[in-house]
N, C-alpha and C. Protein backbone atom coordinates (compact mmCIF):
# COMPACT_ATOMS: atom_id res chain seq x y z
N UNK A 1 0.85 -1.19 0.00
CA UNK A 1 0.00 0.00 0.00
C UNK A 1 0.88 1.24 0.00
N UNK A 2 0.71 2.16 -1.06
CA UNK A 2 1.44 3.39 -1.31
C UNK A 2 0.70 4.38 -0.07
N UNK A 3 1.64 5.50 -0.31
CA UNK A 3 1.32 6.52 1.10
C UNK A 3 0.12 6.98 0.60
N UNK A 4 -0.58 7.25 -0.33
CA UNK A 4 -1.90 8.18 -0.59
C UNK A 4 -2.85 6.72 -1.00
N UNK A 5 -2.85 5.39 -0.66
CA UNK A 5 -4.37 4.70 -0.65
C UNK A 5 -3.74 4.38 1.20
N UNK A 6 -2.47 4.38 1.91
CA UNK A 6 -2.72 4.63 3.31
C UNK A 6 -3.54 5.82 4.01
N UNK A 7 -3.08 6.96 3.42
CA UNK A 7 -3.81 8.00 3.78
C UNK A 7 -5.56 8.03 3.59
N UNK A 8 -5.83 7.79 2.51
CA UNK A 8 -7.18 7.74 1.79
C UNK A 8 -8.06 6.39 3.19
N UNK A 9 -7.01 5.32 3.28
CA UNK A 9 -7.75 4.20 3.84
C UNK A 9 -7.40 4.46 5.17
N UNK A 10 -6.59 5.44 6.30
CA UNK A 10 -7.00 5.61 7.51
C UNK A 10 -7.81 6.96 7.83
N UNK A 11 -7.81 7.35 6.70
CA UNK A 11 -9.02 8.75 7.11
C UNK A 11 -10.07 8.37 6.82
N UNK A 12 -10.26 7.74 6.29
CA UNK A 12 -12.06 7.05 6.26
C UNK A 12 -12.28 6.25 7.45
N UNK A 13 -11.29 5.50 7.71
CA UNK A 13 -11.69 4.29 8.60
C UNK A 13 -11.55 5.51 9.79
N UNK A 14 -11.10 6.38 10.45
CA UNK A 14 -11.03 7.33 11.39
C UNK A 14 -12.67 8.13 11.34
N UNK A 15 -12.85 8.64 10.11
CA UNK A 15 -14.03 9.51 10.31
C UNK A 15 -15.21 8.50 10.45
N UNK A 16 -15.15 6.90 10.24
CA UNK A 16 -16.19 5.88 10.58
C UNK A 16 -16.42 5.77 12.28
N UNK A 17 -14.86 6.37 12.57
CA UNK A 17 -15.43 5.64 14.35
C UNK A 17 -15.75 7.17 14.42
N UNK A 18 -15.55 8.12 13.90
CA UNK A 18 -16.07 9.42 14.67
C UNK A 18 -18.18 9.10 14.30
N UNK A 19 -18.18 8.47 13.51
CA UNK A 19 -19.70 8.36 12.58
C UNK A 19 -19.96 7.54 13.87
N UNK A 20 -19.14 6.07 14.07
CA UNK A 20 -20.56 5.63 15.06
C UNK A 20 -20.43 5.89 16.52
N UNK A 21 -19.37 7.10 16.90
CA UNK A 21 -20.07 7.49 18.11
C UNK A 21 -20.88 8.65 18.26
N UNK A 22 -21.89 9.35 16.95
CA UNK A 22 -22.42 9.97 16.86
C UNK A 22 -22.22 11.18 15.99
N UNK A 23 -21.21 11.47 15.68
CA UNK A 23 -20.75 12.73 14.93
C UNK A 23 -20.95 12.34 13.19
N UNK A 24 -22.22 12.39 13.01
CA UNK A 24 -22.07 12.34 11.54
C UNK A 24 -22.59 13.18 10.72
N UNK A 25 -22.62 14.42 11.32
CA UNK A 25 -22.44 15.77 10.47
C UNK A 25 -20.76 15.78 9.77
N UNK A 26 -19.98 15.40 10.49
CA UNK A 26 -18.86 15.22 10.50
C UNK A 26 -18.22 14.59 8.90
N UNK A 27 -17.25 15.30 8.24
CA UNK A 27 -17.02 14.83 6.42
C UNK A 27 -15.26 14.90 6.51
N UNK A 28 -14.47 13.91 5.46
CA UNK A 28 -12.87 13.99 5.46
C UNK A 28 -13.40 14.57 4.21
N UNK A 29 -12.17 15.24 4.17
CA UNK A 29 -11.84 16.12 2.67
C UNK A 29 -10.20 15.37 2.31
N UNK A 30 -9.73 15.15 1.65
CA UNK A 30 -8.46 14.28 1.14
C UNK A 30 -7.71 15.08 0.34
N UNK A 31 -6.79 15.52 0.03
CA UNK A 31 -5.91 15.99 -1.00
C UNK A 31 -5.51 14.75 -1.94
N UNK A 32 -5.89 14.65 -3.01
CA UNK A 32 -5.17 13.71 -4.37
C UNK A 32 -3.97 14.41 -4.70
N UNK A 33 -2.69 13.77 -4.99
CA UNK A 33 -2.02 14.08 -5.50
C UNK A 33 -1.97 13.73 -6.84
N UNK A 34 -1.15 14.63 -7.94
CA UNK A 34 -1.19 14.08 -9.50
C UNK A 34 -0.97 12.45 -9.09
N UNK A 35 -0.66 12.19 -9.42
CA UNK A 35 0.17 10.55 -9.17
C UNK A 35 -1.20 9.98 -8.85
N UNK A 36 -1.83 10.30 -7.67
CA UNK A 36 -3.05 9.80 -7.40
C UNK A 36 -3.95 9.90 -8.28
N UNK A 37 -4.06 10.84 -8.70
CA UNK A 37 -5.92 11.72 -9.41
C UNK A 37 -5.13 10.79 -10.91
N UNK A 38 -3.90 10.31 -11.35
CA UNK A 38 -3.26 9.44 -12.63
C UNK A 38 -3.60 8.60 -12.52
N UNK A 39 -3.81 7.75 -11.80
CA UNK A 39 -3.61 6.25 -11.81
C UNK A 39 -5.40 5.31 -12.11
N UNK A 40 -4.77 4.59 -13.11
CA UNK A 40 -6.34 4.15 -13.54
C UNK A 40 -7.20 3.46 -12.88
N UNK A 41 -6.69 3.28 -11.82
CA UNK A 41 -7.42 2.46 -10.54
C UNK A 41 -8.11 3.24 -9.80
N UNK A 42 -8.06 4.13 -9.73
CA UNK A 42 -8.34 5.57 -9.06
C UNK A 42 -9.67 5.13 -8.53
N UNK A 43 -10.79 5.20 -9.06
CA UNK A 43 -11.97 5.04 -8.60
C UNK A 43 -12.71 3.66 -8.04
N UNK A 44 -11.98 2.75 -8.52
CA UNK A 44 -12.29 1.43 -7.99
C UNK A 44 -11.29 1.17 -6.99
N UNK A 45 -10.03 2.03 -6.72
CA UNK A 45 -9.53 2.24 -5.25
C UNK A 45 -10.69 2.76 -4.27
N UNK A 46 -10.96 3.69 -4.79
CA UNK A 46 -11.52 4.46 -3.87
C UNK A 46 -12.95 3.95 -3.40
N UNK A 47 -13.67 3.16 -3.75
CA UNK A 47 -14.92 2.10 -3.87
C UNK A 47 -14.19 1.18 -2.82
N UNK A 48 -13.22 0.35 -2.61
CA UNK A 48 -12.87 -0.70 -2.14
C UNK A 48 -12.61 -0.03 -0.70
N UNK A 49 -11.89 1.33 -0.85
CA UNK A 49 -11.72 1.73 0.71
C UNK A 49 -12.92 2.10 1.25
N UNK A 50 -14.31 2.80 0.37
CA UNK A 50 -15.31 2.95 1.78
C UNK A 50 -15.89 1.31 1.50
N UNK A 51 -15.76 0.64 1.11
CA UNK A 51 -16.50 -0.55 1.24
C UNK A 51 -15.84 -1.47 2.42
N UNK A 52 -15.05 -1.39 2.26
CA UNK A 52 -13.55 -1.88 3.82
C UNK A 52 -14.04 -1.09 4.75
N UNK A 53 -14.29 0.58 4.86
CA UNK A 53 -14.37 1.06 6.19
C UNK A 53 -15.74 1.23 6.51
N UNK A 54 -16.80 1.27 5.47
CA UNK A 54 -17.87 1.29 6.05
C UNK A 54 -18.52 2.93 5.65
N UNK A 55 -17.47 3.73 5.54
CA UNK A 55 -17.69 4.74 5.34
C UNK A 55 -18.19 5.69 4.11
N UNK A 56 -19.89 6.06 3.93
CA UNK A 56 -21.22 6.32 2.97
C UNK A 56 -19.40 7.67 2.16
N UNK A 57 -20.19 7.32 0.67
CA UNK A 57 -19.56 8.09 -0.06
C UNK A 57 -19.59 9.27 0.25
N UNK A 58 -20.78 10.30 0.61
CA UNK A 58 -21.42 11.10 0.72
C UNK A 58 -20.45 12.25 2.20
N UNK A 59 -19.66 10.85 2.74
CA UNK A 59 -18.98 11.43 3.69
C UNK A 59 -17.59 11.76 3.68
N UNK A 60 -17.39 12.00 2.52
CA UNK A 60 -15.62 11.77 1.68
C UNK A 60 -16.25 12.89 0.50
N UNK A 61 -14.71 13.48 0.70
CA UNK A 61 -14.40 14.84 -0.54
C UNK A 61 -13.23 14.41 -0.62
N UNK A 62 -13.17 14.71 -2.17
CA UNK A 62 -11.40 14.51 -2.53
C UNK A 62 -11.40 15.93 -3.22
N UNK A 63 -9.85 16.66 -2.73
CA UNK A 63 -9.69 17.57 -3.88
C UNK A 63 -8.34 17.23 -4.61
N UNK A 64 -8.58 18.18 -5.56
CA UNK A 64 -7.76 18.24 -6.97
C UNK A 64 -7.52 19.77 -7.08
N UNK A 65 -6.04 19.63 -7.76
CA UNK A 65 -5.87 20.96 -7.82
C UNK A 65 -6.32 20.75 -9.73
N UNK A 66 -6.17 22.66 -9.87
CA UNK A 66 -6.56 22.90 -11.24
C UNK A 66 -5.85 21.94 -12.35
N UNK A 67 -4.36 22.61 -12.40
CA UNK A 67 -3.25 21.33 -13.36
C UNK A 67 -4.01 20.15 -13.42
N UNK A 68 -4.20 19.55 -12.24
CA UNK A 68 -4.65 18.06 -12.36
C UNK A 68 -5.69 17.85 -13.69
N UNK A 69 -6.60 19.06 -14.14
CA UNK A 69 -7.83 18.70 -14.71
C UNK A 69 -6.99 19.14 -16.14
N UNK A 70 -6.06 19.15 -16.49
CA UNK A 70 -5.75 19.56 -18.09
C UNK A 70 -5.80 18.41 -19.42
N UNK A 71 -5.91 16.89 -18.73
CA UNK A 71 -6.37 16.28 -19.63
C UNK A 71 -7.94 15.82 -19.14
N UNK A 72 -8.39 17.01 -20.07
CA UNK A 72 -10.05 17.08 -19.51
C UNK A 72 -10.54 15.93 -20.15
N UNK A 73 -10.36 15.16 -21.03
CA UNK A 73 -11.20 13.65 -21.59
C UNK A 73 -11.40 12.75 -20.02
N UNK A 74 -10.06 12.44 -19.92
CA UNK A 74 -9.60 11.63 -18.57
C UNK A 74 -10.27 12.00 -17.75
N UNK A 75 -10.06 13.21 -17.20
CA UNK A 75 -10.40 13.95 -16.12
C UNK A 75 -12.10 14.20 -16.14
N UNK A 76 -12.52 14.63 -16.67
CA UNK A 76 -14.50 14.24 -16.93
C UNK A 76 -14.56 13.02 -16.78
N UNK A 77 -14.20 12.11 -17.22
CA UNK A 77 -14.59 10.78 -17.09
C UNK A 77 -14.32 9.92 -15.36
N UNK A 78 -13.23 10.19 -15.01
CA UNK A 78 -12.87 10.03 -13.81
C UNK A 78 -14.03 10.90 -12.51
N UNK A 79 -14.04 12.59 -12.58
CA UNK A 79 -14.88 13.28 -12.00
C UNK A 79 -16.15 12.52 -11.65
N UNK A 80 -16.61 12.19 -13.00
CA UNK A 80 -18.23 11.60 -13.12
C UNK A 80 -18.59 10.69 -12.22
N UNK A 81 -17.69 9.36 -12.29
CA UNK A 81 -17.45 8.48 -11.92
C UNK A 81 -17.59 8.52 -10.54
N UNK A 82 -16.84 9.41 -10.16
CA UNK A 82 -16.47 9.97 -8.56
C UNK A 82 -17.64 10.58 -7.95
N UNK A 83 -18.29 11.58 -8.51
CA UNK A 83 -19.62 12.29 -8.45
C UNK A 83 -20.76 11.60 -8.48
N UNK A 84 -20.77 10.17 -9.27
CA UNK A 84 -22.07 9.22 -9.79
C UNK A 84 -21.97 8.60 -8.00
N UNK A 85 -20.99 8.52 -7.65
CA UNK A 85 -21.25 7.13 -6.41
C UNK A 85 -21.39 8.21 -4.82
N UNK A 86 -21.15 9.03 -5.40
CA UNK A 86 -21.99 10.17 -4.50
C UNK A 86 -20.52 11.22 -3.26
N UNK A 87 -19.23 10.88 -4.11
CA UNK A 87 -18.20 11.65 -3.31
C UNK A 87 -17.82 13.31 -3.88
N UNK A 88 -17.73 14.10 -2.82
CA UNK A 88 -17.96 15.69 -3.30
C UNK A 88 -16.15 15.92 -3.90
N UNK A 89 -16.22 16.63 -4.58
CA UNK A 89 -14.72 16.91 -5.58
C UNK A 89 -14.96 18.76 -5.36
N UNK A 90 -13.79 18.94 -4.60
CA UNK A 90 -13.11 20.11 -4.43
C UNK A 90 -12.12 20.62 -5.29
N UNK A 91 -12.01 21.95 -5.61
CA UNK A 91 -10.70 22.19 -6.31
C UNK A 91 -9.92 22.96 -5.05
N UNK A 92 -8.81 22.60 -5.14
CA UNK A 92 -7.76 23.11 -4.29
C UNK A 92 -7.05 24.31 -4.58
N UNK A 93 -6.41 25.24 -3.78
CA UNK A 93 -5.71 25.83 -4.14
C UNK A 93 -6.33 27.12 -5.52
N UNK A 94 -8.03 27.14 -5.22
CA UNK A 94 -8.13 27.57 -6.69
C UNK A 94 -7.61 29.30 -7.10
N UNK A 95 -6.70 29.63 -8.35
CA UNK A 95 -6.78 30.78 -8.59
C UNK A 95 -5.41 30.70 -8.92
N UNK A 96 -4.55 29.73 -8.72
CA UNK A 96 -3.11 29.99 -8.73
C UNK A 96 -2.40 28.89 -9.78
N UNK A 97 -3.87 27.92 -10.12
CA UNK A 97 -2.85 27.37 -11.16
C UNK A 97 -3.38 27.61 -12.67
N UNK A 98 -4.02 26.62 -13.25
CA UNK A 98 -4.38 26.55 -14.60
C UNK A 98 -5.79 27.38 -14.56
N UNK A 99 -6.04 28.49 -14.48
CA UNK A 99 -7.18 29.02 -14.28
C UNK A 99 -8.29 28.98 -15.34
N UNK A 100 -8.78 28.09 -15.91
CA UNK A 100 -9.66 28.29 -17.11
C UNK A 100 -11.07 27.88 -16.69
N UNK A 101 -12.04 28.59 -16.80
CA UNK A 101 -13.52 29.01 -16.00
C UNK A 101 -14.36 27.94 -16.92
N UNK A 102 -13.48 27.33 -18.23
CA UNK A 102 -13.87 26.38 -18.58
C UNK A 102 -14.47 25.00 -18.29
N UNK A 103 -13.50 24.15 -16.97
CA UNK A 103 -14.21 23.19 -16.18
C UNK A 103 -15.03 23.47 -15.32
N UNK A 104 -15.03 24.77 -15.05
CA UNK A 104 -16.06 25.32 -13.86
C UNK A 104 -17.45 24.72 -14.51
N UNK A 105 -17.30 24.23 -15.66
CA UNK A 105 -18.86 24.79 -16.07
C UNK A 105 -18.43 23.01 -16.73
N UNK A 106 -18.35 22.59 -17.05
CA UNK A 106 -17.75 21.06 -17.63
C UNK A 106 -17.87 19.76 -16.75
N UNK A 107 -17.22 20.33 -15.64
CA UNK A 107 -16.48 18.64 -14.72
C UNK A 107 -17.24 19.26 -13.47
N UNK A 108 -17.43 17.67 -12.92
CA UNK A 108 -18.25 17.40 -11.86
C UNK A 108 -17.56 18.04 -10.58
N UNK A 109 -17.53 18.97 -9.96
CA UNK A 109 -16.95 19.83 -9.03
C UNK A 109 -18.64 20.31 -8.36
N UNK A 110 -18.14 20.51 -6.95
CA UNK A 110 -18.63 21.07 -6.01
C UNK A 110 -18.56 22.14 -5.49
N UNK A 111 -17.33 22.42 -5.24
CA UNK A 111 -16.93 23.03 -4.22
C UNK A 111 -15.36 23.72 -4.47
N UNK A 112 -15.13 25.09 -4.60
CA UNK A 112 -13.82 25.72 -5.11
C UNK A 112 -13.34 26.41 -3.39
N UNK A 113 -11.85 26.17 -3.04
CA UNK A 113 -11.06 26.64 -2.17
C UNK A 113 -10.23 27.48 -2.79
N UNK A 114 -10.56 28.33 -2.20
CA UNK A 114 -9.60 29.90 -2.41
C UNK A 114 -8.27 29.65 -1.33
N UNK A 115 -7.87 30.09 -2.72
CA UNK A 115 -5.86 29.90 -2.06
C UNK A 115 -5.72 31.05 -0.93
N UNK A 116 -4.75 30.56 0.05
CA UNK A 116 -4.68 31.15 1.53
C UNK A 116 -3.87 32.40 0.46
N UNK A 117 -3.30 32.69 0.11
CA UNK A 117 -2.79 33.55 -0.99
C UNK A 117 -3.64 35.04 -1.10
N UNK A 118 -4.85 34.64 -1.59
CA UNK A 118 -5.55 35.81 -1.96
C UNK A 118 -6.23 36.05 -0.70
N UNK A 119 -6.39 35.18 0.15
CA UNK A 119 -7.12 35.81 1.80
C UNK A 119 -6.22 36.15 2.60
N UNK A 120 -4.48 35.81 2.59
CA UNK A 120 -3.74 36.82 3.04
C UNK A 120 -3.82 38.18 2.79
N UNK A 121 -3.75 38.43 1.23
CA UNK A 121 -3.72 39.88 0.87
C UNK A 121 -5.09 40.75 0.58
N UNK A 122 -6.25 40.11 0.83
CA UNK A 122 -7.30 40.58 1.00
C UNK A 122 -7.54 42.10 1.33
N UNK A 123 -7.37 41.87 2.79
CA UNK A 123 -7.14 43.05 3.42
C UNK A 123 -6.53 44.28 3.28
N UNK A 124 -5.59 43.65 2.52
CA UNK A 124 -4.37 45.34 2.10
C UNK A 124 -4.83 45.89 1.70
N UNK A 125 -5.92 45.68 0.74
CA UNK A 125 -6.08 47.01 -0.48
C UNK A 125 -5.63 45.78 -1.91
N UNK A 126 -5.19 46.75 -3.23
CA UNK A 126 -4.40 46.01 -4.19
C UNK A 126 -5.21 44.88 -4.40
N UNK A 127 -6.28 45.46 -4.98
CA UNK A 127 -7.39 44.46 -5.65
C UNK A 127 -7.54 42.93 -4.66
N UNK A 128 -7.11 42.76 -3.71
CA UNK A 128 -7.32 41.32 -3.55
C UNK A 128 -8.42 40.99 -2.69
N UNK A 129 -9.59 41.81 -2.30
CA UNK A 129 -10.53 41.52 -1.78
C UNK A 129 -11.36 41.29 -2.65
N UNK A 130 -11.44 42.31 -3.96
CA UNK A 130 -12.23 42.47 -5.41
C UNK A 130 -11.63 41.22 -5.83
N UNK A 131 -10.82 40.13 -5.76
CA UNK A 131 -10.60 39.11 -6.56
C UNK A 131 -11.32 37.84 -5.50
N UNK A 132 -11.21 37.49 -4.19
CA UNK A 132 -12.08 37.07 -3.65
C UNK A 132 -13.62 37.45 -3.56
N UNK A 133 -13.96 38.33 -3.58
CA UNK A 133 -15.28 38.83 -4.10
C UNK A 133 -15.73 38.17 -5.30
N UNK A 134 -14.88 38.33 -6.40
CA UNK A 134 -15.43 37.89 -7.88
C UNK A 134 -15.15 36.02 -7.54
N UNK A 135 -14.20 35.44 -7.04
CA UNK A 135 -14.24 33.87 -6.57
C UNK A 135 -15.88 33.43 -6.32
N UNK A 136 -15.87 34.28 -5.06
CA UNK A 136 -17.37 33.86 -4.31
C UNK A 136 -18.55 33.85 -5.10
N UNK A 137 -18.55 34.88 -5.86
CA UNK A 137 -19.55 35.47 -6.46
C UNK A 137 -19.72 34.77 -8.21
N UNK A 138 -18.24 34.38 -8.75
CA UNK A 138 -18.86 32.88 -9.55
C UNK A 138 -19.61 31.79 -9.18
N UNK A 139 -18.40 31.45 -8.17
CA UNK A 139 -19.21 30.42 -7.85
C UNK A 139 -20.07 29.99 -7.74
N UNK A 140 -20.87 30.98 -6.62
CA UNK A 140 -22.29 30.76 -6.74
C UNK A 140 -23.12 31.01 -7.44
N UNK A 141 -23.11 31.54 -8.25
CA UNK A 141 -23.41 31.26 -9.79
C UNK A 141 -23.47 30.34 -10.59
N UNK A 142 -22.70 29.66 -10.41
CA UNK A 142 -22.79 28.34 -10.56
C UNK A 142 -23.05 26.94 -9.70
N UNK A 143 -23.85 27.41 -8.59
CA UNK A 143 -24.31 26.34 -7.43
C UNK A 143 -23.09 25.76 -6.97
N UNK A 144 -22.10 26.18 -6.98
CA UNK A 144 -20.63 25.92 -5.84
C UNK A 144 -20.32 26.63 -4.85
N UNK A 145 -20.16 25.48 -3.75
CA UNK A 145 -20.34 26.02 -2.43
C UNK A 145 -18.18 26.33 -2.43
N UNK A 146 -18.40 27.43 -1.74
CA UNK A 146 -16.79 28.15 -1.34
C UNK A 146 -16.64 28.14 -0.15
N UNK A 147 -15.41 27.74 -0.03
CA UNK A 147 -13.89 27.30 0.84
C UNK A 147 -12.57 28.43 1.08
N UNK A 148 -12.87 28.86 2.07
CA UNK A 148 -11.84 30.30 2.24
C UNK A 148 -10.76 29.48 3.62
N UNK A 149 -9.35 29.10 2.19
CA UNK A 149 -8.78 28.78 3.09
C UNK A 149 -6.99 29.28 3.85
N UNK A 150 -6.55 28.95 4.88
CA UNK A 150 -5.54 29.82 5.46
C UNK A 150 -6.05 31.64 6.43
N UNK A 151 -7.61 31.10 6.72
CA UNK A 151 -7.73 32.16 7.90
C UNK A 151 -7.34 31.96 8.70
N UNK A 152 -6.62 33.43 9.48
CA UNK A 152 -6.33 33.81 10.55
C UNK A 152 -6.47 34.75 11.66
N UNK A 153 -7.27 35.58 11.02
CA UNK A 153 -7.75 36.75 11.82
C UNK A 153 -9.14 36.88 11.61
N UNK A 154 -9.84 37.81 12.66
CA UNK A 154 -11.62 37.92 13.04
C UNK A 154 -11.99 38.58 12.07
N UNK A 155 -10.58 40.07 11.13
CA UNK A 155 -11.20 40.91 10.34
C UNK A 155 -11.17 40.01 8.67
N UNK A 156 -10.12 38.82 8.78
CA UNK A 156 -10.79 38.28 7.57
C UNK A 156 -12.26 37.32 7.61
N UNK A 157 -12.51 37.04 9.16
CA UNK A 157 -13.75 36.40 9.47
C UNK A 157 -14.99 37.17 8.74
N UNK A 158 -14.56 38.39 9.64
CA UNK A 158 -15.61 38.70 9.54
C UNK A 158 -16.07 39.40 7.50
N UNK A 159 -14.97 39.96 6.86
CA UNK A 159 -15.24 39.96 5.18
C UNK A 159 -16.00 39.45 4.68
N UNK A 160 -15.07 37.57 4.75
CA UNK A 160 -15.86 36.76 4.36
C UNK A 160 -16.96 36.11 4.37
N UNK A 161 -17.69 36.61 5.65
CA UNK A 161 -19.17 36.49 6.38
C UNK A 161 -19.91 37.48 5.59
N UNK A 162 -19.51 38.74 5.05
CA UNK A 162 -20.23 39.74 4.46
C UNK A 162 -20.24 39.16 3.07
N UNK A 163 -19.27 38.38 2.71
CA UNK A 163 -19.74 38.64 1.76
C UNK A 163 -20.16 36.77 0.72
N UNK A 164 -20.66 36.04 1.90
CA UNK A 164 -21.42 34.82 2.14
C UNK A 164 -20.44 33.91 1.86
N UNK A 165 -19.62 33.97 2.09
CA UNK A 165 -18.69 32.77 1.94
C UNK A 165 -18.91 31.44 2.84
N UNK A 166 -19.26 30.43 2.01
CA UNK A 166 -19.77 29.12 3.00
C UNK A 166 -18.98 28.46 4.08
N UNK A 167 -17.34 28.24 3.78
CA UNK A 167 -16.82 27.77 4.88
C UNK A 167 -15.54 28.33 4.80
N UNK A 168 -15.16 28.37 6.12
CA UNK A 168 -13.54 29.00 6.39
C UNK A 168 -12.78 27.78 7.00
N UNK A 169 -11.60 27.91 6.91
CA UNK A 169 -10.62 26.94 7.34
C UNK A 169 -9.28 28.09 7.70
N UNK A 170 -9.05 27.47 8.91
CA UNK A 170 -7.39 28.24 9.07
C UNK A 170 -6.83 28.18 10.19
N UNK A 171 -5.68 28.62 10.75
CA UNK A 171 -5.32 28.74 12.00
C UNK A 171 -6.45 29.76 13.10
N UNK A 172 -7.26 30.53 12.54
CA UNK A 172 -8.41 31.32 13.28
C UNK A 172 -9.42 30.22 14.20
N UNK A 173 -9.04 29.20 13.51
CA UNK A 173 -10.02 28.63 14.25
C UNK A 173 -8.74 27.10 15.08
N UNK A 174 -8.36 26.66 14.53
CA UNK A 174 -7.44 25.75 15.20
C UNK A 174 -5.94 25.37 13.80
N UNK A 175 -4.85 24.75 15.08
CA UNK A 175 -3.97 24.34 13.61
C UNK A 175 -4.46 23.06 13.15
N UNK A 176 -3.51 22.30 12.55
CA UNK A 176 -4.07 20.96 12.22
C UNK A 176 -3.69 19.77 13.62
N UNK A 177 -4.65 19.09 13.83
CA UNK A 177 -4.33 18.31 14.65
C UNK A 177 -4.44 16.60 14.88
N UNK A 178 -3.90 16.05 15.33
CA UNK A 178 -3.77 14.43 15.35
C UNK A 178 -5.05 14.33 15.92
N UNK A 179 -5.91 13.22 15.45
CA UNK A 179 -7.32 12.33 15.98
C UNK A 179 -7.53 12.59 17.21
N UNK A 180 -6.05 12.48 18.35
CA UNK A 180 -6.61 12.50 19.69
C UNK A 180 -6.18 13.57 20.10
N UNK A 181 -5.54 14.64 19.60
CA UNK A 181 -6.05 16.18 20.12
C UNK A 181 -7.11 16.49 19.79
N UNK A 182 -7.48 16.26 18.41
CA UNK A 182 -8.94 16.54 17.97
C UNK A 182 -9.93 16.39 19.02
N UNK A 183 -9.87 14.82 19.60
CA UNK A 183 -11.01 14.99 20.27
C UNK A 183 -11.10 14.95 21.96
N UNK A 184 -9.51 15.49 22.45
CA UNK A 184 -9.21 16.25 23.58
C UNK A 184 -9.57 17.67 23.84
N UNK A 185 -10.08 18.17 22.28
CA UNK A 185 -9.67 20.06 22.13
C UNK A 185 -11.70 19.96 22.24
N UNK A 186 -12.05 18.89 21.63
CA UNK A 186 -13.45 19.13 21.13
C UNK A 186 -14.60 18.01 22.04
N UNK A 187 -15.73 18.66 22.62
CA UNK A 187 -16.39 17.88 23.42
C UNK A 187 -17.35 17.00 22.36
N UNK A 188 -17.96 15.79 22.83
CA UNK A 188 -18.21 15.18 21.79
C UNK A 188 -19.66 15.13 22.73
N UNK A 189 -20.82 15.54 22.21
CA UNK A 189 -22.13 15.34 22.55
C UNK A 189 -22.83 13.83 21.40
N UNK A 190 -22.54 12.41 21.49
CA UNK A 190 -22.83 11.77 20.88
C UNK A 190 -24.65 11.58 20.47
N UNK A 191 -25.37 12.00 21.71
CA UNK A 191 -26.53 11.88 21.60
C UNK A 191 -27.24 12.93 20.82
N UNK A 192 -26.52 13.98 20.69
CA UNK A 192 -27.24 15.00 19.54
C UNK A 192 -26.23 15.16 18.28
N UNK A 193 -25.16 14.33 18.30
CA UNK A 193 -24.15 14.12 17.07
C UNK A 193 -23.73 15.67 16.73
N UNK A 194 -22.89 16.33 17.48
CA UNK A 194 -22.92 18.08 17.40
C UNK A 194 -21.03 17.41 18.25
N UNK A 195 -20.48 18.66 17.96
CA UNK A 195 -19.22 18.58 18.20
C UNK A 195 -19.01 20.53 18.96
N UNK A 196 -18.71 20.56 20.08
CA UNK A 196 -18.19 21.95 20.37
C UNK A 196 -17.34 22.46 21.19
N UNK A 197 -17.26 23.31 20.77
CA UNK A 197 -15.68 24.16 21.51
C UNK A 197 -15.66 24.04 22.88
């Protein structure tokens, strides 16, 4: 077993025991690497690991960065595939690589993450709030839910609240942490399946 179907096959089997002690609002999001999002096994990997852990498609996101999607034949066909059995497909990192508004509208995508990049410089001035603005504001335009990620401060909290951004990720809210800080840092109410600070 290579490091990304280990990764893929202990984060499912992890977010299964968080599922049956109640937390199943609770979703893994995965980073594919090229190498990964290449390989023609790809989707019947990914079938065999929630079928091993138990864990509903519906509760697994994989993202992909832009590059990844440039052989769009492959890449539609793979997406679909991924999208048909009911797993959500993120783009990573979006804005900084192959930018063409073309798959936006093509391949089975959900959900676009704004590079910590443009929500660093947000704030300054120098167009970069007007370029997160216009992110958000495709998107949903196109029924894609947005990912504002690398927050760190209340005044980029609070922007991106004005200006409906669906979810934030960043050090503002915690760094990244191992399973059992996770659920040292976080009280676990199993009987109403809710997780809080």
């Amino acid at each position: 077993m290579n490091l990304g179907e280990w990764v893929l096959n202990h984060a499912c089997r992890q977010m299964k025991t968080w599922h049956d002690q109640g937390l199943t609002s609770l979703k893994v999001s995965i980073n594919l690497s090229p190498q990964e999002f290449l390989k023609q096994q790809l989707v019947g990997k990914v079938k065999q690991v929630l079928l091993e852990t138990g864990l509903s498609p519906q509760s697994l996101e994989l993202e992909i960065t832009e590059s990844m999607t440039m052989d769009v034949i492959r890449s539609t066909a793979v997406l679909e595939e991924l999208s048909d059995i009911g797993i959500q497909i993120a783009i990573d990192d979006f804005g900084t690589g192959y930018s063409s508004l073309n798959y936006l509208k093509n391949f089975q995508i959900h959900r676009l993450k704004i590079d910590r990049s443009f929500i660093r410089d947000m704030m300054s001035g120098n167009k970069g709030e007007k370029i997160v603005e216009t992110i958000i504001s495709i998107a949903h335009a196109l029924n894609l839910k947005v990912i504002a990620e690398g927050v760190e401060t209340e005044e980029q909290v609070h922007f991106l609240t004005s200006l409906n951004c669906d979810e934030i990720q960043g050090f503002y809210f915690s760094k990244p942490l191992s399973a059992e800080d996770f659920e040292t840092k976080f009280v676990f109410n199993s009987s109403r399946g809710v997780i809080q600070l």
